[in-house]
Protein backbone atom coordinates (compact mmCIF):
# COMPACT_ATOMS: atom_id res chain seq x y z
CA UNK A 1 -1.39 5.77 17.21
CA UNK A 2 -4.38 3.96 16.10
CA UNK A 3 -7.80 3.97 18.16
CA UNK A 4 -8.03 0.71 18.50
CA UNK A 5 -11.99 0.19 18.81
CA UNK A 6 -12.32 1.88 15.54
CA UNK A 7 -12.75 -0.15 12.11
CA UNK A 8 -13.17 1.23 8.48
CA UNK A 9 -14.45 -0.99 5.91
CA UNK A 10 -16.77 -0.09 2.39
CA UNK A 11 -20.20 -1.47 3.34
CA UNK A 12 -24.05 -0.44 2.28
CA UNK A 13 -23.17 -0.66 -1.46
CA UNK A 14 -19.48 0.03 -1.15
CA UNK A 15 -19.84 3.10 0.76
CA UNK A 16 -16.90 3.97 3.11
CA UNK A 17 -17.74 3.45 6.87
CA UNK A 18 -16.47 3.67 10.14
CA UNK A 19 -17.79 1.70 12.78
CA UNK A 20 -17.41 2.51 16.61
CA UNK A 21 -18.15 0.80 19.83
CA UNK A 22 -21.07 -0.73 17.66
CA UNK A 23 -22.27 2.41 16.18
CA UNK A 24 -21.96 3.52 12.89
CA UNK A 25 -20.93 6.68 10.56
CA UNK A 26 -21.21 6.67 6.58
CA UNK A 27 -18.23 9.02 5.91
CA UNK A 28 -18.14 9.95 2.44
CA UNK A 29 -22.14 10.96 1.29
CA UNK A 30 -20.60 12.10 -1.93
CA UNK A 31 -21.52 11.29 -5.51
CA UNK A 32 -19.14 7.83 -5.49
CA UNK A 33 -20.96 4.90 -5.89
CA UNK A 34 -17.57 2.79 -5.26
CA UNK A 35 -15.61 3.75 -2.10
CA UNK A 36 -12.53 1.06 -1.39
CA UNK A 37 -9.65 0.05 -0.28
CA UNK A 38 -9.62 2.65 2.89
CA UNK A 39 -5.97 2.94 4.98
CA UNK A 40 -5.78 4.29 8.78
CA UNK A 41 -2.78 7.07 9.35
CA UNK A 42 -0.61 6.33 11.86
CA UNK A 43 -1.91 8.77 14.31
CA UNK A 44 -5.56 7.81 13.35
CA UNK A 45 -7.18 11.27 12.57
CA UNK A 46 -7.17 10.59 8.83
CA UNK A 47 -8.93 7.65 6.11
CA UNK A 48 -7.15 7.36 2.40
CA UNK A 49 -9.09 5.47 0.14
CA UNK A 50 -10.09 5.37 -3.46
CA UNK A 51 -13.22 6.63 -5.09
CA UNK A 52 -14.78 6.85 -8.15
CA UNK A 53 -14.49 10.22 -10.00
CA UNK A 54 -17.65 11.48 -11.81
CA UNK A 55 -15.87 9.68 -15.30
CA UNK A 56 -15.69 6.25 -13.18
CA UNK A 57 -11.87 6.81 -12.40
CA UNK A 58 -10.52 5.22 -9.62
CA UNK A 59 -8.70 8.56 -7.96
CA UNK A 60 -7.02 9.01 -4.14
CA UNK A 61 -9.17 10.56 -1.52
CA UNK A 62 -8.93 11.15 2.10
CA UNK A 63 -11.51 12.46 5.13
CA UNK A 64 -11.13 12.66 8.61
CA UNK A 65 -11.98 9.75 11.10
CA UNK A 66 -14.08 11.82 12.77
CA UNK A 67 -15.88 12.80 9.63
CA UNK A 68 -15.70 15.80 7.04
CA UNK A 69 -15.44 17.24 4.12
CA UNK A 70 -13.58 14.37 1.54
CA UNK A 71 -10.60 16.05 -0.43
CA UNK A 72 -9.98 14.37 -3.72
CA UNK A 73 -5.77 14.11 -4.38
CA UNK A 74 -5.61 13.08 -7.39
CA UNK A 75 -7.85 13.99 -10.57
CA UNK A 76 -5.84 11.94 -13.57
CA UNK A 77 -8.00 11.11 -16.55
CA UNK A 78 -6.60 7.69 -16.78
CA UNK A 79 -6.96 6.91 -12.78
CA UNK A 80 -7.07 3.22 -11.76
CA UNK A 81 -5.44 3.52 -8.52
CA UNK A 82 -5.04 0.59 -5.79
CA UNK A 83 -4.79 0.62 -1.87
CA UNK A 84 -2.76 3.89 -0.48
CA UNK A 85 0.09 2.88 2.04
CA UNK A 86 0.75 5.62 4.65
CA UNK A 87 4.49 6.84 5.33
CA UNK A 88 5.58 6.70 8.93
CA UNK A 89 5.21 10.26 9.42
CA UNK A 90 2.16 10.63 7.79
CA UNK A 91 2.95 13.00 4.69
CA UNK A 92 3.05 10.66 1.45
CA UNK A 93 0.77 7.86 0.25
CA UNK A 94 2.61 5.41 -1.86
CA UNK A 95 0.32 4.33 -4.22
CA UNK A 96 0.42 1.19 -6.87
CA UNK A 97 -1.90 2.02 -10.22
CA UNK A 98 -3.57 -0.52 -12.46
CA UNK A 99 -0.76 0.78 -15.12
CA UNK A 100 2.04 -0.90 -13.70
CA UNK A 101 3.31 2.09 -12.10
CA UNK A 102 4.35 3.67 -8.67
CA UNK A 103 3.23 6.23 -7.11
CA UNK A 104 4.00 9.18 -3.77
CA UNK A 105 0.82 11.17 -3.35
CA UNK A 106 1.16 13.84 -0.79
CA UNK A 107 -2.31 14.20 1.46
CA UNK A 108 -1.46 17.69 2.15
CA UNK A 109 -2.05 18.91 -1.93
CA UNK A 110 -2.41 16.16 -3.78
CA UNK A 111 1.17 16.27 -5.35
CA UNK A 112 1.99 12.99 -6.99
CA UNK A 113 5.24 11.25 -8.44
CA UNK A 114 5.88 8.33 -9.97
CA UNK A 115 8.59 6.02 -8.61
CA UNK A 116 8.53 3.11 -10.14
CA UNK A 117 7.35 1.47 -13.38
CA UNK A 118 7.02 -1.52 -14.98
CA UNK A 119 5.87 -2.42 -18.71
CA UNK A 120 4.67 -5.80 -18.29
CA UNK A 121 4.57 -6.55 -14.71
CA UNK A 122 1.90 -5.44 -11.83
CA UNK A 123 2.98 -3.55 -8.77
CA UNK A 124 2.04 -3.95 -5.39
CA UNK A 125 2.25 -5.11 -1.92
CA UNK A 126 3.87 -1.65 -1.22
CA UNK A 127 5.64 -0.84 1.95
CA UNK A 128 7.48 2.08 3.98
CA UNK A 129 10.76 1.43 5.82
CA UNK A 130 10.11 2.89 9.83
CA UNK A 131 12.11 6.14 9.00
CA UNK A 132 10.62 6.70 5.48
CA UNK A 133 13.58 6.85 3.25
CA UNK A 134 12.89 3.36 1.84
CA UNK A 135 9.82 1.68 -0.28
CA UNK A 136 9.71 -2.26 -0.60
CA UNK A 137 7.29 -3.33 -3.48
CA UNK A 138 6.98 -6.39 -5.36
CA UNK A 139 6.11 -6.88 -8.90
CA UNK A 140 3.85 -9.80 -10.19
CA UNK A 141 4.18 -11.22 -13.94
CA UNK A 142 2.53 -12.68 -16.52
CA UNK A 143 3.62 -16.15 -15.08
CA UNK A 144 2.25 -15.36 -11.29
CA UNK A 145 5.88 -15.13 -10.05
CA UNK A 146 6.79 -11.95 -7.98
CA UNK A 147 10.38 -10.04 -7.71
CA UNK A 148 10.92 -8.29 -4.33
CA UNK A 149 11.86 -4.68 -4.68
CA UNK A 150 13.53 -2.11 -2.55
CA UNK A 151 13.63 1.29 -3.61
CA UNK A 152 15.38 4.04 -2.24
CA UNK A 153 13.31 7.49 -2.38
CA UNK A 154 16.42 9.32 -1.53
CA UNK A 155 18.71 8.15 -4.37
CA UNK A 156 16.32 6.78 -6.69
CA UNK A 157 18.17 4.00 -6.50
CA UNK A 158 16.09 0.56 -7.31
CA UNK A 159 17.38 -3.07 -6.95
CA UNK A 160 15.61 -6.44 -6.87
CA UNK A 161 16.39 -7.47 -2.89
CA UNK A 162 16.34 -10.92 -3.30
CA UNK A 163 17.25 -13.54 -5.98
CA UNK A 164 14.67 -13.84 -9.32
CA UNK A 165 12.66 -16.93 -9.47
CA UNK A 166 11.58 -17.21 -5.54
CA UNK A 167 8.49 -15.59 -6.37
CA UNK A 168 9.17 -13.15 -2.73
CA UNK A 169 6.20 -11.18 -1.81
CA UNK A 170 3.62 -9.90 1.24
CA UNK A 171 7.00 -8.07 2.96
CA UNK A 172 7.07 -6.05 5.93
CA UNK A 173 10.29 -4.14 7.43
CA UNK A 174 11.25 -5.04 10.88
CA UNK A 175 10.84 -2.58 13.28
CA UNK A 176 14.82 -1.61 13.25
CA UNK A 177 14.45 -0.84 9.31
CA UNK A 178 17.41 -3.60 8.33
CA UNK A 179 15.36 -7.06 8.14
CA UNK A 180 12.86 -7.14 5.74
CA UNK A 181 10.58 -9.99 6.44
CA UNK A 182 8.44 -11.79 3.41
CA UNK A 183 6.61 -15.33 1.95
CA UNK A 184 8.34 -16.86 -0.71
CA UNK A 185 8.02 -20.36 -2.51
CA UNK A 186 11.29 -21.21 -2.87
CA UNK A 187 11.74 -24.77 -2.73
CA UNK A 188 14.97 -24.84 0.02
CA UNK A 189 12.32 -24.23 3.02
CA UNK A 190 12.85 -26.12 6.31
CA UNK A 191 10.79 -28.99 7.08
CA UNK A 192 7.43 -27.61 7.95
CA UNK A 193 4.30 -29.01 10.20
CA UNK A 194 1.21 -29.63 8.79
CA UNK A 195 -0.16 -26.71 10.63
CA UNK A 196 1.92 -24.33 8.88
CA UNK A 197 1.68 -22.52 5.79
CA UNK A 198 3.12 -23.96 2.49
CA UNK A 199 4.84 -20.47 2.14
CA UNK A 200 7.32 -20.28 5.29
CA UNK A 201 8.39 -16.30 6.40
CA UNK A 202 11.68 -15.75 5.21
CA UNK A 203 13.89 -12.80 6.03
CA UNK A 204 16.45 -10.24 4.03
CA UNK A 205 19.07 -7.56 5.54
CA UNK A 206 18.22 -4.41 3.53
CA UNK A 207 21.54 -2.55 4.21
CA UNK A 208 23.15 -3.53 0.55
CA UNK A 209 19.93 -1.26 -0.57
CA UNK A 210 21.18 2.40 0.32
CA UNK A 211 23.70 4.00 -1.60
């Protein structure tokens, strides 16, 4: 569970800091001049972010909370690697790349495999289903519509959840793991105030997705 009076955030020239009950810790006094994109773990002992390499790669890091030595998990030569998702339990990082691709980094030894790919579209907006087995992604294209994904890590199996065209996006499973909850800008919405959001939540059953 998360300590709830702690924040992380990149700060002082986009170095990676935690801040506590007003005070505050730089936690990576490495070489990087370009810390980002930090993620909590669930149980809130451990940071994953991304960090320049010494070539200007963006690579997958993590350090304690409490402060520590930074281990570097991934040391590609072609690194350009976006925000790290945590699994439920705490053992994989799914992580979207600036080459259209997919990725499961795990913290423990920086093992990494690629998921998903895509040759023209962007991926992001990654999420874990509450027991794991499941990844929901979305893909943007060229023309700034997204596809909602759901991906089962089991099987391998990968199907577009809901129909093309909706541009579906920003998702996040329901707590039972069936519903998966996202904006979309499909034009059959209900009639909204005008104190809510042009993009109403919609939701999706995510049995059909296991094999």
């Amino acid at each position: 569970m998360h300590q709830r009076r702690i924040a992380v955030f990149a700060a002082r020239g986009r170095r990676l800091v935690r801040l506590t009950h007003g005070s505050s810790l730089d936690l990576h006094a490495g070489p990087s001049k370009d810390d980002d994109h930090p993620a909590i773990s669930l149980d809130g002992r451990t940071i994953a972010f991304v960090t320049d390499d010494a070539d200007g790669e963006r690579q997958v890091a993590t350090v304690p909370i409490a402060g520590g030595p930074v281990q570097r998990l991934t040391h590609a030569a072609w690194a350009a690697f976006a925000t790290p998702i945590w699994s439920p339990d705490g053992t994989t990082l799914a992580v979207p790349d600036e080459e259209h691709a997919l990725w499961l980094v795990a913290p423990r030894d920086g093992h990494a495999r690629r998921v998903a790919m895509d040759p023209i579209a962007t991926i992001g907006d990654a999420d874990f289903s509450p027991d794991g087995h499941r990844l929901a992604y979305s893909t943007t294209w060229p023309t700034s519509a997204y596809l909602l994904h759901l991906l089962d890590l089991g099987s391998g199996r990968n199907v577009v959840a809901t129909p093309p065209l909706e541009s579906d996006h920003a998702h996040a499973f329901f707590g039972d793991g069936r519903t998966l909850f996202f904006l979309s800008a499909r034009q059959d919405r209900p009639v909204l105030s005008d104190r809510t959001s042009p993009r109403p939540i919609w939701r999706a059953s995510c049995r059909a997705s296991r094999s």
